[in-house]
Protein backbone atom coordinates (compact mmCIF):
# COMPACT_ATOMS: atom_id res chain seq x y z
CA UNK A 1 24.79 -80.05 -4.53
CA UNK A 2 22.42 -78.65 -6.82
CA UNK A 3 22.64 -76.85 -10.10
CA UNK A 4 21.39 -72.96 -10.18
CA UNK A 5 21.51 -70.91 -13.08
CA UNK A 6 20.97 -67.40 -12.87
CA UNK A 7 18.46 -65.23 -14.14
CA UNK A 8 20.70 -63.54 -16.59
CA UNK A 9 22.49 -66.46 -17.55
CA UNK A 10 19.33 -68.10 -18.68
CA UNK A 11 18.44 -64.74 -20.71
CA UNK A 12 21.39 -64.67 -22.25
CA UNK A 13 21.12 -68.33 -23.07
CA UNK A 14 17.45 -67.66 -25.03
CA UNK A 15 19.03 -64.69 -26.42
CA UNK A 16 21.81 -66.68 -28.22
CA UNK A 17 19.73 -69.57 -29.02
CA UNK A 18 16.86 -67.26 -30.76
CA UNK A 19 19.56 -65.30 -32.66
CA UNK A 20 20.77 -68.76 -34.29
CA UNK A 21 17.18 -69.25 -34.96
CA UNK A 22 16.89 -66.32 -36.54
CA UNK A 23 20.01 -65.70 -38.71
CA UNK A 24 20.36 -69.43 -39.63
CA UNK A 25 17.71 -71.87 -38.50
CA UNK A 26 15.60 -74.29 -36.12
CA UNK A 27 17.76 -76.80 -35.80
CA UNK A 28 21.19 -74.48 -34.73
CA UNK A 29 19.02 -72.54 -32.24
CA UNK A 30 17.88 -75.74 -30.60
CA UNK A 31 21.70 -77.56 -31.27
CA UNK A 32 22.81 -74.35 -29.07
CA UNK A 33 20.48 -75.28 -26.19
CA UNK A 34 21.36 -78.93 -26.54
CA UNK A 35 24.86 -78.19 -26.44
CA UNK A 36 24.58 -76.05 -23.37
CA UNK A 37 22.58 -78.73 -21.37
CA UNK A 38 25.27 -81.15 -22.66
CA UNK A 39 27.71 -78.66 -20.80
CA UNK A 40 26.22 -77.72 -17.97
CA UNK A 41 25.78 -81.34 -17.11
CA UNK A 42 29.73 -82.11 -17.42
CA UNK A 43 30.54 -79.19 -15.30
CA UNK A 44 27.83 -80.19 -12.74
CA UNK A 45 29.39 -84.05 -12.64
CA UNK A 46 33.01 -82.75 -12.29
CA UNK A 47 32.91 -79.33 -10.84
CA UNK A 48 37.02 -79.32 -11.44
CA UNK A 49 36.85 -79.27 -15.06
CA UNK A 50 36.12 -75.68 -15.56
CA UNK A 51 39.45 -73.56 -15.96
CA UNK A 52 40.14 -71.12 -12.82
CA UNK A 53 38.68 -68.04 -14.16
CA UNK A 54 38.72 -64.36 -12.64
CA UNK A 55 38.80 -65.17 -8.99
CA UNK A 56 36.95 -68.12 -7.39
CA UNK A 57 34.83 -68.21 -10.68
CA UNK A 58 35.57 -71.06 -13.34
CA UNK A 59 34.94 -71.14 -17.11
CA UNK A 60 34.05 -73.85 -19.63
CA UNK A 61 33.71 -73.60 -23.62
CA UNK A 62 31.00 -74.83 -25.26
CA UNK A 63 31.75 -77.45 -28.54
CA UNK A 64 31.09 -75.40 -31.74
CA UNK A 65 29.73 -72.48 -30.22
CA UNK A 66 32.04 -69.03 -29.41
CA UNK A 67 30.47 -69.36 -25.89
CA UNK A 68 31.30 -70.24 -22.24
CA UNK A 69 29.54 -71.02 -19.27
CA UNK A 70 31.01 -69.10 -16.58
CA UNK A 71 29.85 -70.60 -12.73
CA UNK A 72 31.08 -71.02 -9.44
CA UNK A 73 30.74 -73.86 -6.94
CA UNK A 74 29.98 -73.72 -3.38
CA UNK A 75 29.56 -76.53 -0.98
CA UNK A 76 25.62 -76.13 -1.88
CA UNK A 77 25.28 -75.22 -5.38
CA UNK A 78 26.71 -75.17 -8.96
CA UNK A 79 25.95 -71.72 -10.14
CA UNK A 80 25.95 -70.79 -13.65
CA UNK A 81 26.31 -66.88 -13.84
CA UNK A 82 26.75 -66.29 -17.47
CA UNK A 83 26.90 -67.72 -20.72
CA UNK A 84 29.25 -65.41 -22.31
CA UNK A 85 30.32 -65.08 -25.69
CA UNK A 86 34.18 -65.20 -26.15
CA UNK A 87 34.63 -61.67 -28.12
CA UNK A 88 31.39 -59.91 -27.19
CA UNK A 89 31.80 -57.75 -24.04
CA UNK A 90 34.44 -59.65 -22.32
CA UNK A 91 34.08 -59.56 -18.75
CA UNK A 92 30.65 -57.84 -18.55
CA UNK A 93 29.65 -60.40 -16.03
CA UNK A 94 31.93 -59.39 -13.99
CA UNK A 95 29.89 -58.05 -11.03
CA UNK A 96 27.75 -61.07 -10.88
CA UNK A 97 27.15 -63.34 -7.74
């Protein structure tokens, strides 16, 4: 299996991190990345952990951020679709595959 994230997932991740560069500093922008790796990496190991989430995708929160990453898991790939902020636009992903 391999891990794929998706275009807009990893805009939206550079988004998020530069904003907590910008409103706070450095060192949160690049804790934001660091804590998304950390998360994409448990998900990848053990697929199962995510919570059933709108369909056949799966969600998992991030530590100390108000973000998830949503995926979904095929026989041939992890796929991380969107990390989504828990109030901002919920379900704008949606239509994502």
């Amino acid at each position: 299996m391999k891990l794929v994230i998706a275009p807009l997932a990893l805009a939206e991740l550079h988004d998020a991190a530069a904003f907590y560069t910008l409103k706070a500093n450095v060192e949160l922008g690049l804790a934001f990345v660091a804590e998304f790796e950390r998360t994409a990496n448990v998900v990848f190991v053990n697929p199962l952990l995510g919570a059933v989430f709108r369909g056949t995708r799966q969600r998992y929160l991030l530590r100390r951020f108000p973000y998830s990453i949503i995926y979904q898991v095929t026989a041939e790939e992890l796929r991380i679709l969107a990390v989504a902020h828990h109030r901002r636009r919920p379900g704008y992903w949606a239509h994502r595959k």
